[in-house]
Protein backbone atom coordinates (compact mmCIF):
# COMPACT_ATOMS: atom_id res chain seq x y z
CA UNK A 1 0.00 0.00 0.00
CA UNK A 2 1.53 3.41 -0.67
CA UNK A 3 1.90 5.80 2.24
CA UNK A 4 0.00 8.33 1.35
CA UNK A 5 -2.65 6.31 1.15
CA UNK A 6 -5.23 6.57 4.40
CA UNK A 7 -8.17 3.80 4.87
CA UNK A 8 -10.61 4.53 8.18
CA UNK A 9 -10.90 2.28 10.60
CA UNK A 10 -14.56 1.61 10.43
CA UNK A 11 -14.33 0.19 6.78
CA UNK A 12 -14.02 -3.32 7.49
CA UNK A 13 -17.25 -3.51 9.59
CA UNK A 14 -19.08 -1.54 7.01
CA UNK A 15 -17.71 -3.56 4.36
CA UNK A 16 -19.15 -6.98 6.13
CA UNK A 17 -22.56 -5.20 6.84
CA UNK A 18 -23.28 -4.08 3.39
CA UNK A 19 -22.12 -7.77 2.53
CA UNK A 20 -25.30 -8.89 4.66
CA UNK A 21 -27.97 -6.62 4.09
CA UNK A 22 -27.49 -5.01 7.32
CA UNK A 23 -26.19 -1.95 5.62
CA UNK A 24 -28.09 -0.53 2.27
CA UNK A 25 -25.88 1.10 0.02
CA UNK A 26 -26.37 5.17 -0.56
CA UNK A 27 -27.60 6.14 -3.81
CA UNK A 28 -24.38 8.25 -4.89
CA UNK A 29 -24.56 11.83 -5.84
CA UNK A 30 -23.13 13.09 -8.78
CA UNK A 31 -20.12 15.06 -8.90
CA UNK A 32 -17.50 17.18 -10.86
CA UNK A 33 -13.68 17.72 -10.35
CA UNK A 34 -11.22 19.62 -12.32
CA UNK A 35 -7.56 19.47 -12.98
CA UNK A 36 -6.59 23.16 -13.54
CA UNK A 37 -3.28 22.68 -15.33
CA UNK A 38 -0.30 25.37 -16.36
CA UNK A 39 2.62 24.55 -18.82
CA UNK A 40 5.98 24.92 -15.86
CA UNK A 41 8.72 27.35 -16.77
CA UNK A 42 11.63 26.59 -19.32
CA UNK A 43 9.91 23.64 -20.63
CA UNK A 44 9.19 21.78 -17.13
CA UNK A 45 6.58 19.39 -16.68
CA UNK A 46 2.80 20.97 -16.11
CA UNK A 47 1.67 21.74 -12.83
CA UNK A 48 -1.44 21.05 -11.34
CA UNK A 49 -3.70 23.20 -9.41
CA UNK A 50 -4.46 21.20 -5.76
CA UNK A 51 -6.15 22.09 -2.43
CA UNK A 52 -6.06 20.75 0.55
CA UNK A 53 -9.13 19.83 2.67
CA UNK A 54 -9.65 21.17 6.30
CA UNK A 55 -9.59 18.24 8.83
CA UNK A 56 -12.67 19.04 10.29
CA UNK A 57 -14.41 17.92 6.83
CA UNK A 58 -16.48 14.96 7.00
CA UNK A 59 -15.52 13.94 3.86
CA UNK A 60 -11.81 13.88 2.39
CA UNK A 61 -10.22 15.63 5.22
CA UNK A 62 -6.75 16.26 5.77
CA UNK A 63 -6.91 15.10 1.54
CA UNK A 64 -5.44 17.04 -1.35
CA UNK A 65 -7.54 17.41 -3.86
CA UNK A 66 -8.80 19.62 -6.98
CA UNK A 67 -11.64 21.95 -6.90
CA UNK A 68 -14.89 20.53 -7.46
CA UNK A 69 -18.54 19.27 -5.32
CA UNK A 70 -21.58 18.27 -6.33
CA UNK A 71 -23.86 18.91 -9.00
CA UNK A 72 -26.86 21.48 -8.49
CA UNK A 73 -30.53 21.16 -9.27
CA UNK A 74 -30.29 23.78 -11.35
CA UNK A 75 -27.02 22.84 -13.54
CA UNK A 76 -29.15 21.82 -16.11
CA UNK A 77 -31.17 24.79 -16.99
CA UNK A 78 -31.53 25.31 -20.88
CA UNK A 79 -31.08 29.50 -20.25
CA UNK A 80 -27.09 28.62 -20.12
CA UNK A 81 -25.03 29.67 -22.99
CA UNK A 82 -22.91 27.31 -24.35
CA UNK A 83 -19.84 27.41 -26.88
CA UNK A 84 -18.14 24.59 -27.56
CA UNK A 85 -18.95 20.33 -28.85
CA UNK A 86 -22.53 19.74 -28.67
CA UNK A 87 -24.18 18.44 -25.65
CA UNK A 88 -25.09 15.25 -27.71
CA UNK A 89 -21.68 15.00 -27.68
CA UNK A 90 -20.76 15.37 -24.42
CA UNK A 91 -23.07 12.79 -23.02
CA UNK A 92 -21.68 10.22 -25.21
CA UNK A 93 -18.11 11.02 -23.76
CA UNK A 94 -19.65 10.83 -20.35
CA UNK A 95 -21.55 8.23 -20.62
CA UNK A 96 -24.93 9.59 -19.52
CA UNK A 97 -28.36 8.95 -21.06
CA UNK A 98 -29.35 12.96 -21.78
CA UNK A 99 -28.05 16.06 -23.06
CA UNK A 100 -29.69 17.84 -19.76
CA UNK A 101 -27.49 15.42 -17.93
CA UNK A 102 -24.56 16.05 -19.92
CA UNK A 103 -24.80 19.77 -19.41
CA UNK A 104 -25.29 19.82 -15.90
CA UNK A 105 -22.19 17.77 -15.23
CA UNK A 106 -20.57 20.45 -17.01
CA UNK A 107 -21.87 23.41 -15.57
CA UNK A 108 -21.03 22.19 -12.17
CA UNK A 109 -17.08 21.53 -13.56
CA UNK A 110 -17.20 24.63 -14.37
CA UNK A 111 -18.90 26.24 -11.59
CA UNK A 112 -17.16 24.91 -9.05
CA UNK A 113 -14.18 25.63 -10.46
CA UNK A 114 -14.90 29.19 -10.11
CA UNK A 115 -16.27 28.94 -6.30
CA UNK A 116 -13.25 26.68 -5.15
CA UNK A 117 -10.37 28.67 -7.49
CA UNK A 118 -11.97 32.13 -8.53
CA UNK A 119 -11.21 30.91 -11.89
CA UNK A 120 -13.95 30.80 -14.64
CA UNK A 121 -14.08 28.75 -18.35
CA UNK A 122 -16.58 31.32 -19.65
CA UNK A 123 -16.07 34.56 -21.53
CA UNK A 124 -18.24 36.70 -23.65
CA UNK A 125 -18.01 34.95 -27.15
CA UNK A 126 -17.51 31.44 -28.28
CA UNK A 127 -13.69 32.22 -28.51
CA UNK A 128 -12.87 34.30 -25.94
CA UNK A 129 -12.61 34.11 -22.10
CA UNK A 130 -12.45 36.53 -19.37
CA UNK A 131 -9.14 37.58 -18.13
CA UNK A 132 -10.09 38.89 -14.63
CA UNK A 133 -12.43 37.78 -12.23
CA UNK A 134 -11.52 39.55 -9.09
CA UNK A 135 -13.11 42.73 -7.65
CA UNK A 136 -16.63 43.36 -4.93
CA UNK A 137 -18.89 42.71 -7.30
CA UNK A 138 -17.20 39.28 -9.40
CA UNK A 139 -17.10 38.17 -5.65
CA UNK A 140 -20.42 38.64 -4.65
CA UNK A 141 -21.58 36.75 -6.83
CA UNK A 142 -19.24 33.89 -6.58
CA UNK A 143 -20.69 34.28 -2.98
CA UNK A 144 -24.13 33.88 -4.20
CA UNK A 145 -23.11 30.74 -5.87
CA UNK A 146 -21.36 29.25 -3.31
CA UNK A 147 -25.18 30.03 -0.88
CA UNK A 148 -26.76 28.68 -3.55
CA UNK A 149 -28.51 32.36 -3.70
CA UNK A 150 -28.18 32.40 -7.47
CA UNK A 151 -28.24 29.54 -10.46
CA UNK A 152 -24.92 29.13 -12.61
CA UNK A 153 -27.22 29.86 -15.54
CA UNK A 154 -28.41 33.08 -14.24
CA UNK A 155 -25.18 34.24 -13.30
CA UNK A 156 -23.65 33.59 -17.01
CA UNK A 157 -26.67 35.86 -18.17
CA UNK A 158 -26.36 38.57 -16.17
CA UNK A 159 -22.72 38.66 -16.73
CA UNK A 160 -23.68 37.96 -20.62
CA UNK A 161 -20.78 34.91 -20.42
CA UNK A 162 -20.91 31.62 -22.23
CA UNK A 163 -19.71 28.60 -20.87
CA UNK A 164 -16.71 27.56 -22.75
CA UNK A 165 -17.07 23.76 -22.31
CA UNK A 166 -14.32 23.64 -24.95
CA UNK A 167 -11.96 24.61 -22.47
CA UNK A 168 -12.76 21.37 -20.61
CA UNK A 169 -11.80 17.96 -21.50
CA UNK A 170 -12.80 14.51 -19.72
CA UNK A 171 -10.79 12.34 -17.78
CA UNK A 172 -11.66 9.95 -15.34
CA UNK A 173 -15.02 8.82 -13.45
CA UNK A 174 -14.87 7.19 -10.22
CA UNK A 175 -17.60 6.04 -7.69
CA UNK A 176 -17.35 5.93 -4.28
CA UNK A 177 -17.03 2.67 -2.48
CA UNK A 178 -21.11 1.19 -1.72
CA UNK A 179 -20.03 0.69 1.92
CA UNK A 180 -19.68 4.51 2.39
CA UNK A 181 -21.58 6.91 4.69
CA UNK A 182 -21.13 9.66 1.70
CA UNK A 183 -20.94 8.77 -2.20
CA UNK A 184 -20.27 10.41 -5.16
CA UNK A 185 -20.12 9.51 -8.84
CA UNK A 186 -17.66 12.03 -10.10
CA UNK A 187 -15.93 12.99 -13.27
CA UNK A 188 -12.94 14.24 -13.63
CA UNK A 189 -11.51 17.09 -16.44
CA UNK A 190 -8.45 18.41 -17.35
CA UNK A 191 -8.70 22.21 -18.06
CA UNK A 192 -5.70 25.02 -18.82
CA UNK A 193 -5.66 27.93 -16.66
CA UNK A 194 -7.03 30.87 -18.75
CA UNK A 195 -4.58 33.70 -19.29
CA UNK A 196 -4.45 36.15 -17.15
CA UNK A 197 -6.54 34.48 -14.44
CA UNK A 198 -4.89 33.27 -10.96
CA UNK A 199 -6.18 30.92 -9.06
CA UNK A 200 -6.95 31.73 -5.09
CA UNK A 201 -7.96 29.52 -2.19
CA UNK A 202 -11.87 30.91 -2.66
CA UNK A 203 -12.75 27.40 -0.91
CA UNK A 204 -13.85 27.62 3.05
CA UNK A 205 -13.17 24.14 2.89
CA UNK A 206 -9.49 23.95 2.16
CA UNK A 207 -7.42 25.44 4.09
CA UNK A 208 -4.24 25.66 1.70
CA UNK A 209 -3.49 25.17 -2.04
CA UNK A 210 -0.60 24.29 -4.48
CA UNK A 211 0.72 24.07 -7.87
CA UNK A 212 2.76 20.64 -8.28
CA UNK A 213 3.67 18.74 -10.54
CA UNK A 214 1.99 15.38 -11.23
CA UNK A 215 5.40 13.45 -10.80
CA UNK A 216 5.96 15.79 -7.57
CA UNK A 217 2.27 15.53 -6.05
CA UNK A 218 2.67 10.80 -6.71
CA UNK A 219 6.14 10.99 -5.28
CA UNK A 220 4.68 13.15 -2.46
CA UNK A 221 2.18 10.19 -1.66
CA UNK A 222 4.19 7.64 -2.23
CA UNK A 223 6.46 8.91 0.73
CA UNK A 224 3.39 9.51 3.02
CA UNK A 225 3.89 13.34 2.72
CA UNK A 226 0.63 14.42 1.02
CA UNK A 227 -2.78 12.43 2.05
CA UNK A 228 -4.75 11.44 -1.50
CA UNK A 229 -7.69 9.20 -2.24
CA UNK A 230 -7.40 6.44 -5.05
CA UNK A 231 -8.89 8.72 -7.39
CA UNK A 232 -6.80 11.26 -7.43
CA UNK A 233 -3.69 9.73 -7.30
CA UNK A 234 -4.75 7.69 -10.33
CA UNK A 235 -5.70 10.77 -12.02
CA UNK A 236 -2.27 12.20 -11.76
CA UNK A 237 0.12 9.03 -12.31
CA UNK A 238 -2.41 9.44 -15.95
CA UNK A 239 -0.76 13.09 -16.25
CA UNK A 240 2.19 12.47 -15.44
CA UNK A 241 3.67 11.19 -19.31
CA UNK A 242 2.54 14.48 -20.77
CA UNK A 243 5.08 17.23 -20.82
CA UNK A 244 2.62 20.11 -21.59
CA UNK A 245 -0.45 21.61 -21.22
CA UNK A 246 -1.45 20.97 -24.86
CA UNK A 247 -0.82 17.42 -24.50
CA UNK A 248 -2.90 16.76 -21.71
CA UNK A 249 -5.74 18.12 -23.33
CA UNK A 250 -5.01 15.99 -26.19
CA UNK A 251 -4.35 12.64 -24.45
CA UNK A 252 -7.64 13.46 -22.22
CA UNK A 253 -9.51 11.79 -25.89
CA UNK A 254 -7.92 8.50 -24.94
CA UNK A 255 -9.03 8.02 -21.50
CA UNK A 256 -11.20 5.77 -20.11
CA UNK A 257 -14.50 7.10 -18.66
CA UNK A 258 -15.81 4.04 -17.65
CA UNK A 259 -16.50 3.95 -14.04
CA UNK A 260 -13.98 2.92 -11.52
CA UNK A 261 -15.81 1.00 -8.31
CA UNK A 262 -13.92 -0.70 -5.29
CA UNK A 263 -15.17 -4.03 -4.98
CA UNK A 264 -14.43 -6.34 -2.05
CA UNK A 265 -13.79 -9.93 -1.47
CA UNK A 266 -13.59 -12.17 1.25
CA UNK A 267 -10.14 -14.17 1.24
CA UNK A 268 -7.98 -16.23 4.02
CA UNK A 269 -10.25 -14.81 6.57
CA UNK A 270 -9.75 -11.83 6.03
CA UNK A 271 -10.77 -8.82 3.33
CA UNK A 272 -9.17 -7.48 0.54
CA UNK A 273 -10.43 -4.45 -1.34
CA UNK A 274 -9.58 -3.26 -4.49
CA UNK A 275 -10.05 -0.51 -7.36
CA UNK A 276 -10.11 -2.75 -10.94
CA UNK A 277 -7.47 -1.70 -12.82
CA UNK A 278 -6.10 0.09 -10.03
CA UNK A 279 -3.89 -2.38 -8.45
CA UNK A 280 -1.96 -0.10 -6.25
CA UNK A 281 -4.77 0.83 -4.39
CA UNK A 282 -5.25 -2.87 -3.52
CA UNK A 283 -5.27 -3.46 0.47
CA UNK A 284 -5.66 -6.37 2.89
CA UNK A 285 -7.90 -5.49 6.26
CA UNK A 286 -7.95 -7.76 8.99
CA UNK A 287 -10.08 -10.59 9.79
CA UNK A 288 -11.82 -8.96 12.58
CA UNK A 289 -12.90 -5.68 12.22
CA UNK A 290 -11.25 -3.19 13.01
CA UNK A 291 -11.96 -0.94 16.59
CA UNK A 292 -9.26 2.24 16.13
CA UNK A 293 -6.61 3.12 14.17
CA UNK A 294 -6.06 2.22 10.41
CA UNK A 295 -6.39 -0.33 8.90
CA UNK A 296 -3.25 -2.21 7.21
């Protein structure tokens, strides 16, 4: 198991109740995450935009991460300008049933990404995007968003913005484990940062952000230095063969979307749980459950 790598202690017993019936499995909500991504100086590997979650969060704490949360109600309103491949198009590559699904997986990519970073894919044509986002009143309405006081759609019109969901490109889509208190079925995108934007840690849930490196952020795991869940180590060892920006968004066509979901097993006595295709992630819990501490 690598060191970053944290399991809680309570997974085992969850884990064997689910595998009973005792424990029914949360319906999970869906989600989207973005890799903000900027080409490093003198030719250096990109580096990727990452947060780190407060502690005290019930989910993911003490985890870097990118910005991203769930989708809203309202991320599929028709009023929201769009630019860039057709929403038939984008629920193919996402592997949803709709074009209203499609485009609210999107918007909240793209939404979030503003709340969590203060930086927006959007501009006021289909090929432009805005260079400058700070200032009372771009941050009372970020506000808004983030109190759920105004709809993504609403705020693109009155700002007379189009989402620029050619700015975004699809990476990865992973589901939370079934034995989990909290579930999400995310997707993950790789976007540039727009020029002359700067990301800032808008987020009240992190409480401190970084640009890395892929290579830098996996060897940071791997030596227990930076906390990470499957996912998002997985998503950067995937970055970490392109050497810029442009490549990234071009490799993001060969991806797999199809979900990733941890399945379990009983073996020897014990547990082992596992991410398919993901064998790194791989771990053995003990044959009783566990009552503190982590699990190893």
């Amino acid at each position: 198991m690598s060191q970053g790598q944290w399991y809680p202690p309570e997974w085992p017993e969850r884990i064997r109740a689910l595998a009973t019936g005792e424990l029914t499995a949360v319906v999970p909500r869906r989600a989207a995450t973005v890799m903000l991504l900027r080409d490093g100086a003198a030719g250096a590997a990109p580096d990727v935009h990452m947060l780190r979650r407060r502690t005290s969060m019930e989910f993911a704490g003490g985890m870097y991460a990118y910005p991203g949360g769930g989708v809203d109600a309202r991320d599929d309103d028709r009023l929201v300008a769009w630019a860039g491949p057709p929403l038939k198009e984008w629920a193919a590559r996402l592997g949803v049933g709709t074009e209203e699904e499609a485009q609210a997986i999107v918007c909240a990519a793209v939404r979030e990404t503003y709340e969590e970073a203060g930086v927006l894919l959007a501009g006021p044509g289909a090929d432009t995007v805005v260079g400058d986002t700070t200032g009372e009143t771009w941050e009372a309405d970020r506000a808004a968003l983030v109190a759920r006081d105004l709809s993504f759609a609403e705020f693109l019109r009155r700002r007379h913005l189009v989402l620029r969901s050619d700015l975004l490109a699809a990476w990865a889509r992973w589901v939370t484990p079934e034995f989990e208190p909290r579930r999400y079925d995310t997707w993950f995108f790789v976007a540039a940062l727009p020029e002359g934007q700067r990301t800032r840690n808008a987020s009240t849930e992190a409480d401190r952000t970084v640009w890395i490196t892929a290579a830098g952020a996996t060897a940071g795991f791997d030596a227990g230095e930076l906390l990470m869940l499957p996912p998002t180590v997985a998503s950067l060892r995937a970055l970490v063969p392109y050497g810029t920006v442009a490549g990234a968004l071009a490799g993001a066509e060969s991806q797999d979307l199809a979900p990733v979901l941890a399945v379990a097993r009983e073996e020897g006595g014990g547990l082992v749980l596992g991410w398919p295709g993901h064998d790194e992630f791989t771990i053995r819990l003990g044959a009783a459950p566990a009552s503190g501490g982590d699990p190893a």
